[in-house]
N, C-alpha and C. Protein backbone atom coordinates (compact mmCIF):
# COMPACT_ATOMS: atom_id res chain seq x y z
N UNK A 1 99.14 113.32 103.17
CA UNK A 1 100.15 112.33 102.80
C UNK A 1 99.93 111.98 101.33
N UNK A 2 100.82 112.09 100.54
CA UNK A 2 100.76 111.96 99.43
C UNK A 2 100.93 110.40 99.27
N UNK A 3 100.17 109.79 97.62
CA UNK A 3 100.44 108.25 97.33
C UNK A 3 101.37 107.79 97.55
N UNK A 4 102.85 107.94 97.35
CA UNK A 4 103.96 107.57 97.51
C UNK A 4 104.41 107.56 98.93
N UNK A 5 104.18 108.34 100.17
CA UNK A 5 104.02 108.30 101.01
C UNK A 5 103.24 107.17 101.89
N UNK A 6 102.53 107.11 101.36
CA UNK A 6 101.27 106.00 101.97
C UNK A 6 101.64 104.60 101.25
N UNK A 7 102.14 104.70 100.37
CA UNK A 7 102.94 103.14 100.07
C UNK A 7 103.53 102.27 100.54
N UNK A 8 104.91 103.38 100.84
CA UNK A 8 105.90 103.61 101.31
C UNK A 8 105.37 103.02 102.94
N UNK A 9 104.84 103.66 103.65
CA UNK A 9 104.23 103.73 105.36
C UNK A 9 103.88 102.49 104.71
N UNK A 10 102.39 101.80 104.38
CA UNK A 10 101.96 100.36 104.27
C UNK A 10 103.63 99.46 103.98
N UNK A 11 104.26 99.81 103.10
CA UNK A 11 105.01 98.49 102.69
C UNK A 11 106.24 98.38 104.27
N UNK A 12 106.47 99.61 104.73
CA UNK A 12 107.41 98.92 106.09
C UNK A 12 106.31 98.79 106.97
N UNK A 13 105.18 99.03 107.61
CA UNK A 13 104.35 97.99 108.27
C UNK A 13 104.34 97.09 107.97
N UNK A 14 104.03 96.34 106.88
CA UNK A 14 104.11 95.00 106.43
C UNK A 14 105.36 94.39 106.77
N UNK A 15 106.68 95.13 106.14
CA UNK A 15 107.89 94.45 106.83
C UNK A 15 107.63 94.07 108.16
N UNK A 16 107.71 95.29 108.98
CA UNK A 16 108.14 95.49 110.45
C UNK A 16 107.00 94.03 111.31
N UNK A 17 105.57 93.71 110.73
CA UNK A 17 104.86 92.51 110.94
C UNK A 17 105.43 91.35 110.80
N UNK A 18 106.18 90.99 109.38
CA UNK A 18 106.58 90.02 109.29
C UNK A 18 107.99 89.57 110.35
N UNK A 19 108.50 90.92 110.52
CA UNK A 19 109.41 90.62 111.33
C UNK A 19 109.76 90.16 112.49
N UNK A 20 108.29 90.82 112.95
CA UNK A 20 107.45 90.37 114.34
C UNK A 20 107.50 88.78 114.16
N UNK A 21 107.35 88.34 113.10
CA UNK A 21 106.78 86.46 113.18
C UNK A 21 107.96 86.21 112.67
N UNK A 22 108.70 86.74 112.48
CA UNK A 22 110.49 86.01 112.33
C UNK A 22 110.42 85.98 110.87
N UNK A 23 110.00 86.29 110.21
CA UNK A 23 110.10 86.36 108.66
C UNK A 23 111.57 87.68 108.43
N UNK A 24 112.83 87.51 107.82
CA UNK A 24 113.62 88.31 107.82
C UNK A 24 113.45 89.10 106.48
N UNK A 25 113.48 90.60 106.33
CA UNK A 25 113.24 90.98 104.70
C UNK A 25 114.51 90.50 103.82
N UNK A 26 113.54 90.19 102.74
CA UNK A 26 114.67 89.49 101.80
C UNK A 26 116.20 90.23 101.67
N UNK A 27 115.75 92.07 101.20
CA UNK A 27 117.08 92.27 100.94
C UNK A 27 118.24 92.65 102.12
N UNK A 28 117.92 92.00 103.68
CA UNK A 28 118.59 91.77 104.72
C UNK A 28 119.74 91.27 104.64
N UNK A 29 119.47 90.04 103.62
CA UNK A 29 120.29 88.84 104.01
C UNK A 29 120.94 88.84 102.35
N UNK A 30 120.41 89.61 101.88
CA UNK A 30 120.99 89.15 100.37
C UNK A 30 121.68 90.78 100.17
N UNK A 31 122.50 91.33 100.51
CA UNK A 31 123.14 92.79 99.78
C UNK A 31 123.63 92.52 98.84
N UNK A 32 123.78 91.65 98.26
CA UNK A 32 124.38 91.45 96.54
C UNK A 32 123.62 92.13 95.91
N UNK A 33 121.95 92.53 96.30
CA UNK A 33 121.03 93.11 95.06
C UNK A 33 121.51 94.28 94.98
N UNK A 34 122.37 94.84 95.95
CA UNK A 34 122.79 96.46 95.76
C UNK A 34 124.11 97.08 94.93
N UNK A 35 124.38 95.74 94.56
CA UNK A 35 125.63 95.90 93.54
C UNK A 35 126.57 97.03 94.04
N UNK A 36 127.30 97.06 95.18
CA UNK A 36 128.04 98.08 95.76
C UNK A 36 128.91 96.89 96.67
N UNK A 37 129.90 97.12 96.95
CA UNK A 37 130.87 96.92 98.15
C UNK A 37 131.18 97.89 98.80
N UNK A 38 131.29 97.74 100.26
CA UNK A 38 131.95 98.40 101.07
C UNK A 38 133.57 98.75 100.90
N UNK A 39 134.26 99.76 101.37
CA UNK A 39 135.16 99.78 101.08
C UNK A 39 135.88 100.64 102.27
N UNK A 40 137.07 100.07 102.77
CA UNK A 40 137.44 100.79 104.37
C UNK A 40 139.08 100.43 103.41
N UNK A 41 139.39 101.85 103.97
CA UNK A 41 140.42 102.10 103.82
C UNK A 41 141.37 103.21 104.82
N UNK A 42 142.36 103.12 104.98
CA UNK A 42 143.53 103.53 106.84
C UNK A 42 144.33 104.16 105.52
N UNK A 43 144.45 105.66 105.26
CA UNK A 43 144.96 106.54 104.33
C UNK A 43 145.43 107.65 105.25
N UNK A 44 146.44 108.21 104.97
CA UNK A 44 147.08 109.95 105.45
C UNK A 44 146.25 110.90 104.54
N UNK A 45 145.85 110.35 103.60
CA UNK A 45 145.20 111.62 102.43
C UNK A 45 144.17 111.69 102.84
N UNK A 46 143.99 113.03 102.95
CA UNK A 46 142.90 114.23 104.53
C UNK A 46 141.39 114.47 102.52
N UNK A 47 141.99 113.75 101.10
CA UNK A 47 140.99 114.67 99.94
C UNK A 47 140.63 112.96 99.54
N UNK A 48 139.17 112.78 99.98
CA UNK A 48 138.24 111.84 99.68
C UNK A 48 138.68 111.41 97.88
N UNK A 49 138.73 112.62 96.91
CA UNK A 49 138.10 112.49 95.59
C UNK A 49 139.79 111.49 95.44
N UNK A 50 140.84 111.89 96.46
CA UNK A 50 142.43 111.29 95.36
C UNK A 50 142.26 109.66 96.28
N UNK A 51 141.62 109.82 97.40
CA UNK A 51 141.37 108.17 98.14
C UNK A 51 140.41 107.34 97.00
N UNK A 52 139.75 108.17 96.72
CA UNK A 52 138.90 107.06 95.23
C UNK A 52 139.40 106.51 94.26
N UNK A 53 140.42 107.96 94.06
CA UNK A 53 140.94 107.86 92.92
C UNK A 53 142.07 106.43 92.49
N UNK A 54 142.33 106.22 93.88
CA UNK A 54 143.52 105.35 94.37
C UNK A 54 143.39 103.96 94.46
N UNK A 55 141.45 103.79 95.50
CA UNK A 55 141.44 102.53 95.89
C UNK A 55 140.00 102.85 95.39
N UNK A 56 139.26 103.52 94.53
CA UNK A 56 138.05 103.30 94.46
C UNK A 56 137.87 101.86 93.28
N UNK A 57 138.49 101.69 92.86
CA UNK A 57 137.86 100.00 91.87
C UNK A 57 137.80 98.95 93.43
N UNK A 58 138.06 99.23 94.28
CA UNK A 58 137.79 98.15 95.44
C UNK A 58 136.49 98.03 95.64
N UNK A 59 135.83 99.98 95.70
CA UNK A 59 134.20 99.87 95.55
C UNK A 59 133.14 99.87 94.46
N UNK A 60 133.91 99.83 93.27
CA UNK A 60 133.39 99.37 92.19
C UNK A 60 132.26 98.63 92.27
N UNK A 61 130.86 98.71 91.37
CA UNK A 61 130.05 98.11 91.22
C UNK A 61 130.59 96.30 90.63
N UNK A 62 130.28 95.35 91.09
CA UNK A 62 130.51 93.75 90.46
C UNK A 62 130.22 93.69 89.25
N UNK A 63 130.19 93.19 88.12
CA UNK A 63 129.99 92.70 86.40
C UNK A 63 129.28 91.56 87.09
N UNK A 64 127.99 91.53 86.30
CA UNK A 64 127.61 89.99 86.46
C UNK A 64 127.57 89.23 85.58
């Protein structure tokens, strides 16, 4: 197992503990840190790239 590996494994044990004692992980409850929106959209157009093209500023990253 490489370092990054073994980080990685320790830091979600640690989550998955705290979770056990009701501690929720921070970025659970906060998705704002991911600067993304979801974006659902009910389209006939069968080509992803012209549905972006159309309604993708809906999933636009936020300006802060």
């Amino acid at each position: 197992m490489n370092s990054n590996a073994a980080m990685m494994r320790r830091r979600l044990l640690n989550l998955a503990r705290e979770l056990q004692q009701g501690i929720e992980p921070f970025p659970a409850s906060h998705g704002d840190i991911y600067r993304v929106r979801a974006m659902d959209v009910n389209t006939p157009v069968d080509n992803f790239d012209a549905v972006i093209a159309s309604h993708g500023i809906a999933c636009s990253p936020r300006c802060s």
